[in-house]
PDB file of N, CA and C in Angstrom:
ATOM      1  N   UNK A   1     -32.707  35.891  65.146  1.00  0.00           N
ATOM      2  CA  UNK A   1     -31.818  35.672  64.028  1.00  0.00           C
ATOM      3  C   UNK A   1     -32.560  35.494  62.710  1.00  0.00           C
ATOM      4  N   UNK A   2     -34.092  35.254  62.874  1.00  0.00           N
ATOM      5  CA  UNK A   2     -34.789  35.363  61.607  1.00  0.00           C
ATOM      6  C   UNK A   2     -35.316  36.521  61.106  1.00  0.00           C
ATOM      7  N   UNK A   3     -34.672  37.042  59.912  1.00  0.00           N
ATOM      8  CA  UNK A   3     -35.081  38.434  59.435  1.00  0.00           C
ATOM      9  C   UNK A   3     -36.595  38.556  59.079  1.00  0.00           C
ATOM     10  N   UNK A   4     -37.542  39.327  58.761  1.00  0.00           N
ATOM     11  CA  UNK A   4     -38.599  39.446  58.041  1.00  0.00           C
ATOM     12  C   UNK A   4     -39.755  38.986  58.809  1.00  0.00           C
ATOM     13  N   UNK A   5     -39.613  37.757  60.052  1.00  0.00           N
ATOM     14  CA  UNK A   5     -40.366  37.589  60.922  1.00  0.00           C
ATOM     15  C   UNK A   5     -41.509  36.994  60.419  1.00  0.00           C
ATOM     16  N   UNK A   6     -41.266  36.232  58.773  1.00  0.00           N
ATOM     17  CA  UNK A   6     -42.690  35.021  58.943  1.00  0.00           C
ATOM     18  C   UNK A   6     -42.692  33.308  59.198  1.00  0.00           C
ATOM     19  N   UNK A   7     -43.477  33.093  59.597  1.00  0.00           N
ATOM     20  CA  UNK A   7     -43.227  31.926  59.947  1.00  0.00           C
ATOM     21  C   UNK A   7     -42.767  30.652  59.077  1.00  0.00           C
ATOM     22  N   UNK A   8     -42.736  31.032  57.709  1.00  0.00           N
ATOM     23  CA  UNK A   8     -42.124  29.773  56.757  1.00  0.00           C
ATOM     24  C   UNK A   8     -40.276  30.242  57.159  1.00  0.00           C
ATOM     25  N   UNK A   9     -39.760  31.717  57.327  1.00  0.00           N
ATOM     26  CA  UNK A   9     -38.495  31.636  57.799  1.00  0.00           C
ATOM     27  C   UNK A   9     -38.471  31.220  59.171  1.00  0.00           C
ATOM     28  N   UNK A  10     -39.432  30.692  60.267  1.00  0.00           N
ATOM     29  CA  UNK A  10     -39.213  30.307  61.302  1.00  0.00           C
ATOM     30  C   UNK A  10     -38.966  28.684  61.251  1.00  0.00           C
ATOM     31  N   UNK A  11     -39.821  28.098  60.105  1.00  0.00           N
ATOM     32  CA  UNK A  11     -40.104  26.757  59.739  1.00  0.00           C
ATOM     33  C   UNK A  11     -38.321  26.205  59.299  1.00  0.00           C
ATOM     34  N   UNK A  12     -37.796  27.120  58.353  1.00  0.00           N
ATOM     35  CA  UNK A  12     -37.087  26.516  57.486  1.00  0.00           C
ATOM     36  C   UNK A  12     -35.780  26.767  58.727  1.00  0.00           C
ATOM     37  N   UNK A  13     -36.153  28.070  59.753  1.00  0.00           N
ATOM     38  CA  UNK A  13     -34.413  28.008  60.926  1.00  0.00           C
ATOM     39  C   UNK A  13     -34.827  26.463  61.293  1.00  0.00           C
ATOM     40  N   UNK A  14     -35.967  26.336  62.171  1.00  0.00           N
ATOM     41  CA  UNK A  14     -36.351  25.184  62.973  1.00  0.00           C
ATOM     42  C   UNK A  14     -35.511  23.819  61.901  1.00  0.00           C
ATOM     43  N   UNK A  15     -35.835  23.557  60.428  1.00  0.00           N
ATOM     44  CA  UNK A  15     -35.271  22.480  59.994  1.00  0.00           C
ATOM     45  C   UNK A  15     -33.948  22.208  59.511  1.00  0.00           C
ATOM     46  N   UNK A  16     -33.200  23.661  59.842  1.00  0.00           N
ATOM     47  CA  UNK A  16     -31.912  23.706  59.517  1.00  0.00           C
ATOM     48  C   UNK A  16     -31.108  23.845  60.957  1.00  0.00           C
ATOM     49  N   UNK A  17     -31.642  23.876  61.939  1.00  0.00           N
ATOM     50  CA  UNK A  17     -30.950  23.667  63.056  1.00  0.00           C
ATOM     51  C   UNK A  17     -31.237  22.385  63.641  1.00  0.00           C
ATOM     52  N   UNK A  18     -32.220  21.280  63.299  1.00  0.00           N
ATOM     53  CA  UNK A  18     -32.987  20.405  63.879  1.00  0.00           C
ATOM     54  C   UNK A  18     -31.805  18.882  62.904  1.00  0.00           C
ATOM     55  N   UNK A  19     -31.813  19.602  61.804  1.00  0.00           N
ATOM     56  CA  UNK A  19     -31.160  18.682  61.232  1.00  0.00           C
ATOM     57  C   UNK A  19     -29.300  18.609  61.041  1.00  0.00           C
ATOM     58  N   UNK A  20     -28.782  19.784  62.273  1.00  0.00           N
ATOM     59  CA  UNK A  20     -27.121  20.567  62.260  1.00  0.00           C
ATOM     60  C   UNK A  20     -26.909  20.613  60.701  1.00  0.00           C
ATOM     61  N   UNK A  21     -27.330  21.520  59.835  1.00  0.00           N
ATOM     62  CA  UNK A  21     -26.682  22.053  59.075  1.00  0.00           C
ATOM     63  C   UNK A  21     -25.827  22.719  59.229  1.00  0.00           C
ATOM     64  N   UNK A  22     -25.931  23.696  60.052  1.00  0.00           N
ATOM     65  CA  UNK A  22     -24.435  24.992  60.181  1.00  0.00           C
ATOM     66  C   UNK A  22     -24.240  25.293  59.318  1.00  0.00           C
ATOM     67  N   UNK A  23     -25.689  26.187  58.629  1.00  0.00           N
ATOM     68  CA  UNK A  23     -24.873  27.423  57.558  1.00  0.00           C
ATOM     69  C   UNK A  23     -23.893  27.875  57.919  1.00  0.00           C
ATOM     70  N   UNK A  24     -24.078  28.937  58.887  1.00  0.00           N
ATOM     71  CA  UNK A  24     -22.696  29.860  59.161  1.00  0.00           C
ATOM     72  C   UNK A  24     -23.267  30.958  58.225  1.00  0.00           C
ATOM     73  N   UNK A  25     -22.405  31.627  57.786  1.00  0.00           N
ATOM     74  CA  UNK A  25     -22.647  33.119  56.944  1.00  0.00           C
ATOM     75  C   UNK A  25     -23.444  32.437  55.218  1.00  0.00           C
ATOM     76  N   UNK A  26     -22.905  31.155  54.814  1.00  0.00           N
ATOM     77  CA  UNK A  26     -23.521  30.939  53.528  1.00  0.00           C
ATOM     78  C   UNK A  26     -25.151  30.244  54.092  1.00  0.00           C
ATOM     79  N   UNK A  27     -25.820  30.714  53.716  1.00  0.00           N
ATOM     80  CA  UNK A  27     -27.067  30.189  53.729  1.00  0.00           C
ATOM     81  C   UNK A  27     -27.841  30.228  52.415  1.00  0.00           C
ATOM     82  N   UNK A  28     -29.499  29.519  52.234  1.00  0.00           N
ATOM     83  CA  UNK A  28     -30.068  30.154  50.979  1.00  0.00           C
ATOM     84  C   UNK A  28     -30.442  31.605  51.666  1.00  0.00           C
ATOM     85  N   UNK A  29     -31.038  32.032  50.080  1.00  0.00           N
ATOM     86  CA  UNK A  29     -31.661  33.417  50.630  1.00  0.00           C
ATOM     87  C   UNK A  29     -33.045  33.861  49.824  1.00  0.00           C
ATOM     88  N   UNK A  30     -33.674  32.253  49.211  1.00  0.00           N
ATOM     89  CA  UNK A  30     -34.990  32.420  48.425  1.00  0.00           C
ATOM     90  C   UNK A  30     -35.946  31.266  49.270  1.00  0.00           C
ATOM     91  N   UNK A  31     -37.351  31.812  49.223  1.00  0.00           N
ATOM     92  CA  UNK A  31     -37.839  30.125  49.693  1.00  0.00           C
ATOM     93  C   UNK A  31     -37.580  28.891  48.792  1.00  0.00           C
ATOM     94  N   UNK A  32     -36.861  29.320  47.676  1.00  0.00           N
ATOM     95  CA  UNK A  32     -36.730  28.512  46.899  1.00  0.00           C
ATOM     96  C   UNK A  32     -35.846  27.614  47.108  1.00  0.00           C
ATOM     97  N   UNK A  33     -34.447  27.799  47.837  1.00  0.00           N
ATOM     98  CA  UNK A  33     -33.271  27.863  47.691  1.00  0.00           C
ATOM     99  C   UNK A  33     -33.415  27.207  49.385  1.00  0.00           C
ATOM    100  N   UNK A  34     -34.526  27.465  50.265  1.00  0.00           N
ATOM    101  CA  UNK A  34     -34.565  26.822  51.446  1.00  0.00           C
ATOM    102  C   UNK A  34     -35.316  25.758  51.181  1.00  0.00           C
ATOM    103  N   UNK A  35     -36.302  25.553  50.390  1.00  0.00           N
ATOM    104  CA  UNK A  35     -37.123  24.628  50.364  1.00  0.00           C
ATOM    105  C   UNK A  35     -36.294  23.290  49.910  1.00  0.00           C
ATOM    106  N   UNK A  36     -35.371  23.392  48.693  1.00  0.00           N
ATOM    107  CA  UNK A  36     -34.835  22.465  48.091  1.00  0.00           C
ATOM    108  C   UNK A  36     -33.903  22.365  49.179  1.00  0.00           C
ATOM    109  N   UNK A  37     -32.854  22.949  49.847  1.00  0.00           N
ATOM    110  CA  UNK A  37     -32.358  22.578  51.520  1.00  0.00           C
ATOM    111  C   UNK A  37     -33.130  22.118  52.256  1.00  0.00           C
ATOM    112  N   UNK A  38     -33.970  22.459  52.266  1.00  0.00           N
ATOM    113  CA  UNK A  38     -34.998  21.831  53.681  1.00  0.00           C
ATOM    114  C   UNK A  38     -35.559  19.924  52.800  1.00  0.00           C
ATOM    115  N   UNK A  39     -35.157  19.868  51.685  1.00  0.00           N
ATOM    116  CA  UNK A  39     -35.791  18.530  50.780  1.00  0.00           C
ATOM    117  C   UNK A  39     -34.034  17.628  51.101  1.00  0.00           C
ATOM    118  N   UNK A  40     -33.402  18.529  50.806  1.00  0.00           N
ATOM    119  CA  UNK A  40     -32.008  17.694  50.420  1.00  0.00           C
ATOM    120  C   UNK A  40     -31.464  17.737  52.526  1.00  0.00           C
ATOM    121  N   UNK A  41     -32.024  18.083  53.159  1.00  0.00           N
ATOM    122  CA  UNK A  41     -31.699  17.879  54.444  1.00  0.00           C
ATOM    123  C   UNK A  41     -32.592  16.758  54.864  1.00  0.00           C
ATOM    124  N   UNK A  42     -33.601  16.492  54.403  1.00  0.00           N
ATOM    125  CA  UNK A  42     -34.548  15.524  55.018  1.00  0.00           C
ATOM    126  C   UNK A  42     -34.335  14.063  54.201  1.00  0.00           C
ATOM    127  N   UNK A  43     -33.844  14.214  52.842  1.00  0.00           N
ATOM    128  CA  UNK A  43     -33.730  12.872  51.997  1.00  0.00           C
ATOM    129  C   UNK A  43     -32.110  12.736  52.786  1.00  0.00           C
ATOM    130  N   UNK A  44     -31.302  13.216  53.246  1.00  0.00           N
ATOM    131  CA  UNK A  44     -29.604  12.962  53.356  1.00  0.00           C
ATOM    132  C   UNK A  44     -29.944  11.998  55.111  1.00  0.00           C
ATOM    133  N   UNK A  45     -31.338  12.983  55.691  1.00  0.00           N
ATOM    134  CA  UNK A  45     -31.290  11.944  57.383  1.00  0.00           C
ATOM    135  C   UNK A  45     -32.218  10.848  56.927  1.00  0.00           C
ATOM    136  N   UNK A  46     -33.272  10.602  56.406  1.00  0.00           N
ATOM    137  CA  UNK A  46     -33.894   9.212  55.889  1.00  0.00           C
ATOM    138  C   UNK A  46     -32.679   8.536  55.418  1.00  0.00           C
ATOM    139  N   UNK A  47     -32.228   9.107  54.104  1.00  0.00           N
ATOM    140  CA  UNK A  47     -31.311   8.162  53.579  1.00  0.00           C
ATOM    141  C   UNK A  47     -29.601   7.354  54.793  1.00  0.00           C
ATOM    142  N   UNK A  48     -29.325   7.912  55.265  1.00  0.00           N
ATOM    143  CA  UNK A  48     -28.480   7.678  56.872  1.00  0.00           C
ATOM    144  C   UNK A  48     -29.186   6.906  57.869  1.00  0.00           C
ATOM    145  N   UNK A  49     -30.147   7.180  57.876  1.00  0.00           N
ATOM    146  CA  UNK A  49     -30.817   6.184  58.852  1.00  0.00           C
ATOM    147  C   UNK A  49     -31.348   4.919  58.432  1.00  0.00           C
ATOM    148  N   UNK A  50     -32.038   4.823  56.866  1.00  0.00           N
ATOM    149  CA  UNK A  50     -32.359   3.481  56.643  1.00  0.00           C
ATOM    150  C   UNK A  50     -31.175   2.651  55.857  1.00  0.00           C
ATOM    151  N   UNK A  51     -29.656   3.210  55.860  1.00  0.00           N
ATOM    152  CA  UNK A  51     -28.291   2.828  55.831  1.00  0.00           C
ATOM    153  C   UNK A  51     -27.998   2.058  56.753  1.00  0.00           C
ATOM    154  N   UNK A  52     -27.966   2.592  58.003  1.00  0.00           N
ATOM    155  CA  UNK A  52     -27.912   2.129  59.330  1.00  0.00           C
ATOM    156  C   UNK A  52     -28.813   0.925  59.715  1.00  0.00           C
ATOM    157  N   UNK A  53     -29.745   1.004  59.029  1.00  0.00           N
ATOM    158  CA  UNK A  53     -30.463   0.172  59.930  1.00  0.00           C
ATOM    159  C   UNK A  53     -30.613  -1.145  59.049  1.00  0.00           C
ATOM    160  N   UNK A  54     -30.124  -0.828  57.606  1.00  0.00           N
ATOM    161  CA  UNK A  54     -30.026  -2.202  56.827  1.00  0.00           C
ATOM    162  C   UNK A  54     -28.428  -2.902  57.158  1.00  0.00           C
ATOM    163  N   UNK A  55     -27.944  -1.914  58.014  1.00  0.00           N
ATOM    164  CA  UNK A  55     -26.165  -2.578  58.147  1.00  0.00           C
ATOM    165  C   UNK A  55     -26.253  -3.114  59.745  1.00  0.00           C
ATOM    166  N   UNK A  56     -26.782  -2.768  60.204  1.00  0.00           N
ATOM    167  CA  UNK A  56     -27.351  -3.259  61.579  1.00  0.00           C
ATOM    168  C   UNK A  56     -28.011  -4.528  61.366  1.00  0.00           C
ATOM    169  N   UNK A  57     -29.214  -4.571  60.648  1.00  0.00           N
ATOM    170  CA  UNK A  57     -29.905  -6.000  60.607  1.00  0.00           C
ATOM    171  C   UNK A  57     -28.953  -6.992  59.583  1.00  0.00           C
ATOM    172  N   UNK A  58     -28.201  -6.191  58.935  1.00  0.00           N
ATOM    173  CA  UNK A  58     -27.475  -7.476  58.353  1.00  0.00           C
ATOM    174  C   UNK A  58     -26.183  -8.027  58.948  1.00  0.00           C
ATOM    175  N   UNK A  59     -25.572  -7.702  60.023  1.00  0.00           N
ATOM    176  CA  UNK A  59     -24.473  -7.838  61.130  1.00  0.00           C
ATOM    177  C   UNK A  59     -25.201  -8.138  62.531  1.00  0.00           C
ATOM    178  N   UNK A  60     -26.346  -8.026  62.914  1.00  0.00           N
ATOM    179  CA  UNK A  60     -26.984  -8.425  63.990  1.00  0.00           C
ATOM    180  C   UNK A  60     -27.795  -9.832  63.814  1.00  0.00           C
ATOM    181  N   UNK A  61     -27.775 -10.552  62.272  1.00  0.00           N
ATOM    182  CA  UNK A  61     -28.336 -11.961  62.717  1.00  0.00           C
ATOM    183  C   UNK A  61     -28.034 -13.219  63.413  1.00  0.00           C
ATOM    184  N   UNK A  62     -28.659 -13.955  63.705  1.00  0.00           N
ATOM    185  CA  UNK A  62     -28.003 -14.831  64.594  1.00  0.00           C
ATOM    186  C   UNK A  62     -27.721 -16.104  63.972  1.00  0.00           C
ATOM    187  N   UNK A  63     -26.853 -16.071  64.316  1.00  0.00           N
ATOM    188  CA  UNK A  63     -26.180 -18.043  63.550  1.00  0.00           C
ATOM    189  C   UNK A  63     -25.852 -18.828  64.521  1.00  0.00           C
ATOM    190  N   UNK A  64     -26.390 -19.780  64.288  1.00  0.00           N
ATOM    191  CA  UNK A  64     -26.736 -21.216  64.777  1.00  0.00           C
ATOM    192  C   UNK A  64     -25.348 -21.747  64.566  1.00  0.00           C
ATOM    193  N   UNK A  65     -24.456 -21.907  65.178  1.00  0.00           N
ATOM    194  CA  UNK A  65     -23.500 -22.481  65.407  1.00  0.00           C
ATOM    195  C   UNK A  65     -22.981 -23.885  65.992  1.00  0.00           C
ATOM    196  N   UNK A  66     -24.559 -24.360  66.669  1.00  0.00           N
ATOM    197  CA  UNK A  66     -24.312 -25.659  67.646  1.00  0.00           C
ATOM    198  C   UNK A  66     -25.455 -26.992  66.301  1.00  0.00           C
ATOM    199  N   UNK A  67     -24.940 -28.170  66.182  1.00  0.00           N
ATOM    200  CA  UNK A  67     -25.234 -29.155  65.316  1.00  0.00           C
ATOM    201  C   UNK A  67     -25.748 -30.097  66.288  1.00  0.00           C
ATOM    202  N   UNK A  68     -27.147 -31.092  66.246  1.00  0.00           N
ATOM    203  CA  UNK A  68     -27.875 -31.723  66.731  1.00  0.00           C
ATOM    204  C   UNK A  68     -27.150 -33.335  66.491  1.00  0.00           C
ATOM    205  N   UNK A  69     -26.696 -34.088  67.325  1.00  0.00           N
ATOM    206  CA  UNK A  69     -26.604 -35.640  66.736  1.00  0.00           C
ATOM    207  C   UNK A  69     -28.122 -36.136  66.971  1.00  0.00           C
ATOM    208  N   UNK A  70     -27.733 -37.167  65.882  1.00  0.00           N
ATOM    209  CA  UNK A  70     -28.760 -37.986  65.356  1.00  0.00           C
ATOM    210  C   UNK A  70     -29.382 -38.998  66.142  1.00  0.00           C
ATOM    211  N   UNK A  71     -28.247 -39.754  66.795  1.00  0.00           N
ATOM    212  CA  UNK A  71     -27.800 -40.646  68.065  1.00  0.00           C
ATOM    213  C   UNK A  71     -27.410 -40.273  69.148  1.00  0.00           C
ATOM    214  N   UNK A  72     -28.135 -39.719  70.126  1.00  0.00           N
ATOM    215  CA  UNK A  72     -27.568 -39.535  71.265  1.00  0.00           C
ATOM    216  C   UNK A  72     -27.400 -40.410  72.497  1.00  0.00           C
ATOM    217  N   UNK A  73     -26.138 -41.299  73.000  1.00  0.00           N
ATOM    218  CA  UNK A  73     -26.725 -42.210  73.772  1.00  0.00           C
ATOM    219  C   UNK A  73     -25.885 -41.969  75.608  1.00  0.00           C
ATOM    220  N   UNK A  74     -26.515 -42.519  76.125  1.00  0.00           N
ATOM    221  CA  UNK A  74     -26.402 -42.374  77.443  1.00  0.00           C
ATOM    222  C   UNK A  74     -25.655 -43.117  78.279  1.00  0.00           C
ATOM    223  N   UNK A  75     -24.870 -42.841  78.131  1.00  0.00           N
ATOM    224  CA  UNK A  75     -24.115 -44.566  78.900  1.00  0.00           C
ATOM    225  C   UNK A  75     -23.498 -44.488  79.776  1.00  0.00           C
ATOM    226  N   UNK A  76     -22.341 -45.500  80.904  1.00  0.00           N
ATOM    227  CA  UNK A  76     -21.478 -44.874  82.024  1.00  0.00           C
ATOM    228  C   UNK A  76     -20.431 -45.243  81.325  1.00  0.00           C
ATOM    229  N   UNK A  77     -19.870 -43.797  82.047  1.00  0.00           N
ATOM    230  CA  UNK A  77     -17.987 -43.758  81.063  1.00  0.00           C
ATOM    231  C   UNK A  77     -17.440 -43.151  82.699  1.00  0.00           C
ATOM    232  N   UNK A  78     -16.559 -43.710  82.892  1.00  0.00           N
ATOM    233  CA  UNK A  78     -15.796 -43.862  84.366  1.00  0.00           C
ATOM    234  C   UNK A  78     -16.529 -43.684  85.343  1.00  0.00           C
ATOM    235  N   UNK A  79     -17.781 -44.728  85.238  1.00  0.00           N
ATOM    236  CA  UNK A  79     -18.158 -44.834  86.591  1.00  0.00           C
ATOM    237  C   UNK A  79     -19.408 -43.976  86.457  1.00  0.00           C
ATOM    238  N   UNK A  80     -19.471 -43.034  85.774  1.00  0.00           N
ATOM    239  CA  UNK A  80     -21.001 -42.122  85.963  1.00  0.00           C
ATOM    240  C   UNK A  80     -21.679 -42.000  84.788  1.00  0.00           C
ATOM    241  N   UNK A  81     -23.503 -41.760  85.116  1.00  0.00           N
ATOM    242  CA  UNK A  81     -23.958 -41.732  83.586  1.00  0.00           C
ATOM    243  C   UNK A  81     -23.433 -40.314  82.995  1.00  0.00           C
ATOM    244  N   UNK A  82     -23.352 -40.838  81.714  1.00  0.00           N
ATOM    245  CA  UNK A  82     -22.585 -39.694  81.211  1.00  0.00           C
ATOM    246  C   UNK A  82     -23.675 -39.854  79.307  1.00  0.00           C
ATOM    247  N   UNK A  83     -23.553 -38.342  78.932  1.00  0.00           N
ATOM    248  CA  UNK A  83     -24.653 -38.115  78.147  1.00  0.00           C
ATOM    249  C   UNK A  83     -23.223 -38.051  76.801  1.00  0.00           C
ATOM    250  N   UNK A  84     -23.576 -38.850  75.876  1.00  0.00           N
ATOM    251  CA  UNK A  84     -22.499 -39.196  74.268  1.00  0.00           C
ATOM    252  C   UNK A  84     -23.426 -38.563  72.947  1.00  0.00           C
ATOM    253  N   UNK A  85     -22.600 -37.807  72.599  1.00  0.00           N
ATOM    254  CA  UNK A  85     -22.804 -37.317  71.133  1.00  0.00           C
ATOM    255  C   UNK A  85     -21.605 -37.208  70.693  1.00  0.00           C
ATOM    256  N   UNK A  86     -22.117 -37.878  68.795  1.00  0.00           N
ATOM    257  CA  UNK A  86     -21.206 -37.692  68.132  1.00  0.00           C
ATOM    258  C   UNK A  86     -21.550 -36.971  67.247  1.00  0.00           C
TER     259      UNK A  86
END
């Protein structure tokens, strides 16, 4: 499917199928016109992935939900030792 048979058009199928573009019939048709595709395909998956991964670490921290007493005392409450926090 690569016309002309050099390897910068083998480079630029490899990063336009690697990254699902799906030209389809519109594609570029300069190295010029692939190169800046092959730039704006690689800044769009960096930029998606370090999205993800700043919305991930900011919904995945952990909160401390349980509070320490100051006084903890030990005493029997109906009959058994039984451990008191207030």
């Amino acid at each position: 499917n690569v016309p002309g048979g050099q390897y910068i058009d083998y480079l630029y199928f490899s990063i336009e199928t690697l990254s699902t573009a799906g030209y389809g019939d519109m594609h570029p048709q300069t190295h010029y016109g692939h190169f800046i595709a092959a730039v704006e395909l690689f800044t769009g998956i960096f930029s998606m992935s370090l999205m993800t991964g700043l919305i991930f670490a900011r919904f995945s921290r952990p909160s401390a939900r349980l509070l320490f007493a100051d006084n903890p005392v030990i005493s029997n409450h109906e009959g058994e030792r039984t451990l008191m926090i207030r």
